[in-house]
Protein backbone atom coordinates (compact mmCIF):
# COMPACT_ATOMS: atom_id res chain seq x y z
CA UNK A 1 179.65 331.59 104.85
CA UNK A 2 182.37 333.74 106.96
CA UNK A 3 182.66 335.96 104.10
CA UNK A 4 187.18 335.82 105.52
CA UNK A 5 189.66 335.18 103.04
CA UNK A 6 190.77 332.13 104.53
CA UNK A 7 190.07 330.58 108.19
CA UNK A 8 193.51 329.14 109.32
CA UNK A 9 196.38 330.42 106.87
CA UNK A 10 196.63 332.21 103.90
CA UNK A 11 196.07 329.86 100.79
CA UNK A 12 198.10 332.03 98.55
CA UNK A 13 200.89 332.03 101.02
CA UNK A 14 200.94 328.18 101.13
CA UNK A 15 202.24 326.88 97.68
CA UNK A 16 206.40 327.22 98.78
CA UNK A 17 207.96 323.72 98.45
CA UNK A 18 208.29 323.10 102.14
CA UNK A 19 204.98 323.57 102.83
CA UNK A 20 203.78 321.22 99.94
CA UNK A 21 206.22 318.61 101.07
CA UNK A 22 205.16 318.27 104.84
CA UNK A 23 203.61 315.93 106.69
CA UNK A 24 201.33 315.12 110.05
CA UNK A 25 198.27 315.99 107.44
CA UNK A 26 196.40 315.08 110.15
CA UNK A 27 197.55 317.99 112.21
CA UNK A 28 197.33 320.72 109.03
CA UNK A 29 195.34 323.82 109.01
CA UNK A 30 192.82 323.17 105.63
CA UNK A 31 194.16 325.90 103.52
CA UNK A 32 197.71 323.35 103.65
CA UNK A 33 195.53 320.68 102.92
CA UNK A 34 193.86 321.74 100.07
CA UNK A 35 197.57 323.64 98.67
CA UNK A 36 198.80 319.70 98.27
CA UNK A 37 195.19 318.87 96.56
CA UNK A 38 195.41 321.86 93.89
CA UNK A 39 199.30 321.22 92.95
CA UNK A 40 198.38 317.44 92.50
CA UNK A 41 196.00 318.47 90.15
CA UNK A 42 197.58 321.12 88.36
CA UNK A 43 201.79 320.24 89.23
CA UNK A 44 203.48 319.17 90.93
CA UNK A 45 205.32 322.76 91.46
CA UNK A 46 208.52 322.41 89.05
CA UNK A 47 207.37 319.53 87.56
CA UNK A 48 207.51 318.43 83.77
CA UNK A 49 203.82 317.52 84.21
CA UNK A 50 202.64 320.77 85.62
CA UNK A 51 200.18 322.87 83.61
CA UNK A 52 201.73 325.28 81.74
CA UNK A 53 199.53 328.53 82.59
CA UNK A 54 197.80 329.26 85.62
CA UNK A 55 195.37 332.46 85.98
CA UNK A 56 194.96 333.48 89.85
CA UNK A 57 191.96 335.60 89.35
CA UNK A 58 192.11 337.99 92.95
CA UNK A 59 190.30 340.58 94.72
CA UNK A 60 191.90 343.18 97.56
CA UNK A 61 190.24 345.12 99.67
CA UNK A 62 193.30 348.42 98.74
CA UNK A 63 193.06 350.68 95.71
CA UNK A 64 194.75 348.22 93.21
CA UNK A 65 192.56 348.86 90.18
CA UNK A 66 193.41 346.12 87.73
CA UNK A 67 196.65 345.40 88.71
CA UNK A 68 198.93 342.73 86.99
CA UNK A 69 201.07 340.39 89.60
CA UNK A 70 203.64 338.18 88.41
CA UNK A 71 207.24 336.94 90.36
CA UNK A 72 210.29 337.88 87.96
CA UNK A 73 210.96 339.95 84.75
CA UNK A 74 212.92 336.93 83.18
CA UNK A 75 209.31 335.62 82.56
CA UNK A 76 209.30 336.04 79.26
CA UNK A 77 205.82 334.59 78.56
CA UNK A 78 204.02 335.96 80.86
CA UNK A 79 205.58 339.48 80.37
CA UNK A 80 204.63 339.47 77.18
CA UNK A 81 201.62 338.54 78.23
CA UNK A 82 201.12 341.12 80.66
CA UNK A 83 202.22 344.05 77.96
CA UNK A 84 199.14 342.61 75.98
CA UNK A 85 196.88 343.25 78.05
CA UNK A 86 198.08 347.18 79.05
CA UNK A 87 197.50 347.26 75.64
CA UNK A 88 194.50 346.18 75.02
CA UNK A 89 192.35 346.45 78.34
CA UNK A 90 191.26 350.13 77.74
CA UNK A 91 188.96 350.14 80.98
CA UNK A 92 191.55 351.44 83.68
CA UNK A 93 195.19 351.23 83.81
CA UNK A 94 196.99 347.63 84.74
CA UNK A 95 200.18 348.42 86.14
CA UNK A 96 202.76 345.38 86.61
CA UNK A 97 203.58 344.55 90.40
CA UNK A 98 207.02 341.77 90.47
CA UNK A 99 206.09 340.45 93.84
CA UNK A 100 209.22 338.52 94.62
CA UNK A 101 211.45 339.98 97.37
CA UNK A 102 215.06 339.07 96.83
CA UNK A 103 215.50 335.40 96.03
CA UNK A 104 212.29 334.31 98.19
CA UNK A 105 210.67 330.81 96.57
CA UNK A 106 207.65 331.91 94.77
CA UNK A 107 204.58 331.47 97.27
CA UNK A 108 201.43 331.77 95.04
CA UNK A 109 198.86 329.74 93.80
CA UNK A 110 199.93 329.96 90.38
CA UNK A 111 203.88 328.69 91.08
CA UNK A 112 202.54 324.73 91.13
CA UNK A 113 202.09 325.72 86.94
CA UNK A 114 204.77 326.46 84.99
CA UNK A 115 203.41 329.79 84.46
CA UNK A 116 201.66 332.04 85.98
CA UNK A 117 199.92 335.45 86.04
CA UNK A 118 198.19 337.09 89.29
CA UNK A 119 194.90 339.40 88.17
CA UNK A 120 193.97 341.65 91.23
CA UNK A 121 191.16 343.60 91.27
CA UNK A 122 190.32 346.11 93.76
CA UNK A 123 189.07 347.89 96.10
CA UNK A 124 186.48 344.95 97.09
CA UNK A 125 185.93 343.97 101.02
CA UNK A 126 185.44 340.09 101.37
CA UNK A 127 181.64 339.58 101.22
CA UNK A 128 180.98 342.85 98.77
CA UNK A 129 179.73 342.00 95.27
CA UNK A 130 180.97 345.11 92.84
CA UNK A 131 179.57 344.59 89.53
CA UNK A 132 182.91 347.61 88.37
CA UNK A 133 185.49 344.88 89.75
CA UNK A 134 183.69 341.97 87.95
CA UNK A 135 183.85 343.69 84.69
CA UNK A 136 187.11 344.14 85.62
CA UNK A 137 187.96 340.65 85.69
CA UNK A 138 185.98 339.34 83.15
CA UNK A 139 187.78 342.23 81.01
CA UNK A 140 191.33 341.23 82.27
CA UNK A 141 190.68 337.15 81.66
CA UNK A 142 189.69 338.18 77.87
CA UNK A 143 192.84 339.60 77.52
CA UNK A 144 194.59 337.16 78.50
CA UNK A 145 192.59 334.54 76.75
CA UNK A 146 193.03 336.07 73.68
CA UNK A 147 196.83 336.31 74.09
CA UNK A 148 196.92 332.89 74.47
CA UNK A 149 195.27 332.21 71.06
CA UNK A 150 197.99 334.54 69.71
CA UNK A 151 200.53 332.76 70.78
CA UNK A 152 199.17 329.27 70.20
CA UNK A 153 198.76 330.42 66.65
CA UNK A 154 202.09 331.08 66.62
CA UNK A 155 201.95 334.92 66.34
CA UNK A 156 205.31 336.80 66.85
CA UNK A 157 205.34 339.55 69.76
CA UNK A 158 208.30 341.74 68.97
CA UNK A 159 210.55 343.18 71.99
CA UNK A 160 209.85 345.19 73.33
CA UNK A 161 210.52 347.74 76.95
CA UNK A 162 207.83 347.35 79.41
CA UNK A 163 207.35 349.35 83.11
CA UNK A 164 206.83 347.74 86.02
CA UNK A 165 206.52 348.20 90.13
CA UNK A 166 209.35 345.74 91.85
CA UNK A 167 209.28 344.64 95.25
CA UNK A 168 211.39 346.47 98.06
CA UNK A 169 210.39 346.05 101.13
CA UNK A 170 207.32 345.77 103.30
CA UNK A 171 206.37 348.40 105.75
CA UNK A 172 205.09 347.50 109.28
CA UNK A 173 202.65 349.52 111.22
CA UNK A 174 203.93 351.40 114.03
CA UNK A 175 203.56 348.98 117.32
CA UNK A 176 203.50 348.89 121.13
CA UNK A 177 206.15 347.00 123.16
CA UNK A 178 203.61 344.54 123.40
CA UNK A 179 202.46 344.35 119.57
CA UNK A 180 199.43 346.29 119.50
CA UNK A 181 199.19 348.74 116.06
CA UNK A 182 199.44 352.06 117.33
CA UNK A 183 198.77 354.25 114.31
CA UNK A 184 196.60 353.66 111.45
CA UNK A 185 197.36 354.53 107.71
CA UNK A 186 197.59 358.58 107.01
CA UNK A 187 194.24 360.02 104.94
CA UNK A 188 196.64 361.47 102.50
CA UNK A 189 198.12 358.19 101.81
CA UNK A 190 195.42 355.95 101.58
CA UNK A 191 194.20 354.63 98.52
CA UNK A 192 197.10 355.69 96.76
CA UNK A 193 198.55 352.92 95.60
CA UNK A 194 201.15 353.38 92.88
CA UNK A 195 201.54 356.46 93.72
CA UNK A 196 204.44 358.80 94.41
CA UNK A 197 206.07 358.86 98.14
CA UNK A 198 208.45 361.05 98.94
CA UNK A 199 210.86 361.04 102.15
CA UNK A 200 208.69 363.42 104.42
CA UNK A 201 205.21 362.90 103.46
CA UNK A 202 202.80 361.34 106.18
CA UNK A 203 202.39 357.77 105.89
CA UNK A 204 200.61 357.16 109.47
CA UNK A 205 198.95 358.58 112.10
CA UNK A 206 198.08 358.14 115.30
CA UNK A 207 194.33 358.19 117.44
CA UNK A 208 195.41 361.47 118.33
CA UNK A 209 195.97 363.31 115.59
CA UNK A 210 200.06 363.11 115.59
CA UNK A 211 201.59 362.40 111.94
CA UNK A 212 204.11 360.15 111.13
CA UNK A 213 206.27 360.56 108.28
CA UNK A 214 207.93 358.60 105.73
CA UNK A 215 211.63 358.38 107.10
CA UNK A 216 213.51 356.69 103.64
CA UNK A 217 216.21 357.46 102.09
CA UNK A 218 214.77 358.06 98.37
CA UNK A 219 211.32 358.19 96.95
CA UNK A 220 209.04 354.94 96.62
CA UNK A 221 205.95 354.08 95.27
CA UNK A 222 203.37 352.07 98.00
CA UNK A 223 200.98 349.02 96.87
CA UNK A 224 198.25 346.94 98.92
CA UNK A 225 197.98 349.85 101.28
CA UNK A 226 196.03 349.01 104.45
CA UNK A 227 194.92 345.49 102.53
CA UNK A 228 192.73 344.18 105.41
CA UNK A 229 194.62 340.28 104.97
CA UNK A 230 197.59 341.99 105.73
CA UNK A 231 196.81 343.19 108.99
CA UNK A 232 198.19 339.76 110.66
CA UNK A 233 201.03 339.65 108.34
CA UNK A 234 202.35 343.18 109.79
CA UNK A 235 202.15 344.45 106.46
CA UNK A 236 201.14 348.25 106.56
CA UNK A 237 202.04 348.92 102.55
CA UNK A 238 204.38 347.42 100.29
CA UNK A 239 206.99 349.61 98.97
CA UNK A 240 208.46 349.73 95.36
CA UNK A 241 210.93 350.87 93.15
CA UNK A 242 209.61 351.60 89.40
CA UNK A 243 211.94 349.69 86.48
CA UNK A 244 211.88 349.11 82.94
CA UNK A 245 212.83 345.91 81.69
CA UNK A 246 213.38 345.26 77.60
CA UNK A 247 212.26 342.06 77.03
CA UNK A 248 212.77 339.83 74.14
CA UNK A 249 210.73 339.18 71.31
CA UNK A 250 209.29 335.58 71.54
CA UNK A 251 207.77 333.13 69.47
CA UNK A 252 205.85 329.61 70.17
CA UNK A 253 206.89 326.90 68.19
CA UNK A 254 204.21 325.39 65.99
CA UNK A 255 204.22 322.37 63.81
């Protein structure tokens, strides 16, 4: 009814092995709550009896398009299973976002399975209906669906070298002493996610006009760009590096 993402914490932040294993549920926010329900059902997170595939269906309120979120490259599976679907989801493009910064525990939903594939769609504010983002989506879970058959069949997917957006860093907005955002995202940056940044182009600026400019060392290419969730997580834009990554051919085994 309060058309928010969440109320208390961030579900999709909630699934690291800590959190799962707490206690004082009396005391926990709901979102931590219902974390331990879903990896009950569907894990426990690094579990023998954990699902095997999870599909976090997402929206964002940034210029994603149909983006494709998974943690690591050494995912065989579900790199393969990403590479399907560029293929074959004609739509728009689906670039490939690893989300994992450094050795960080996987956070997601999808981590209590023993894989997992993010599908974000965007731009969509909480409480919007889009019918372009739900064909999206219902485009996307096809895909994957159909992959799935594939390999349950047994079908072969050859190696292959696939692109992808990694992780570097996240940006912060610029802030007071006392914490207060005191610039907002630049016009010529926003809702250009995946996108080109170069050391000197604008990034933010302030109420009064003044630019601020990208001060890195070497060109990087921003995601989730003024994402309205990430407002409280002092997240501005993420920034990442784009890699190629040959990946094996792979092969279920069938009886």
């Amino acid at each position: 009814d309060k058309t928010l993402r969440y109320i208390d914490q961030d579900l999709n932040r909630s699934f690291k092995t800590e959190v799962l294993n707490s206690t004082n549920e009396g005391d926990q926010p709901y979102e931590i709550k219902r974390a331990k329900e879903i990896n009950l059902l569907y894990g426990p997170k690094g579990s023998p009896q954990a699902y095997d595939i999870m599909i976090d269906m997402h929206n964002t309120t940034s210029n994603m398009g149909a983006c494709l979120i998974l943690d690591s490259p050494e995912n065989h599976l579900i790199m393969h299973m990403a590479n399907y679907v560029q293929k074959n989801y004609t739509l728009t493009k689906t670039p490939i976002y690893l989300y994992k910064l450094g050795d960080e525990e996987s956070y997601a939903i999808d981590s209590v399975c023993k894989y997992g594939l993010a599908l974000e769609v965007g731009p969509q504010p909480q409480g919007v209906v889009r019918a372009d983002a739900l064909i999206h989506m219902r485009g996307l879970v096809n895909c994957v669906l159909d992959f799935i058959d594939l390999f349950n069949k047994g079908t072969t997917f050859p190696a292959c070298e696939i692109e992808t957006y990694r992780l570097l860093a996240r940006e912060d907005y610029p802030r007071s002493s006392d914490g207060q955002i005191m610039a907002i995202i630049h016009p010529n940056l926003q809702d250009k996610d995946f996108v080109l940044l170069n050391p000197g182009d604008p990034i933010f600026q302030t109420l009064d006009g003044k630019d601020i400019l990208y001060e890195g060392d070497s060109p990087i290419y921003p995601a989730f760009i003024n994402e309205g969730a990430y407002y409280e997580k002092k997240i501005a834009f993420a920034k990442m590096e784009k890699l190629t990554f040959s990946i094996p051919a792979i092969q279920a085994q069938t009886e």
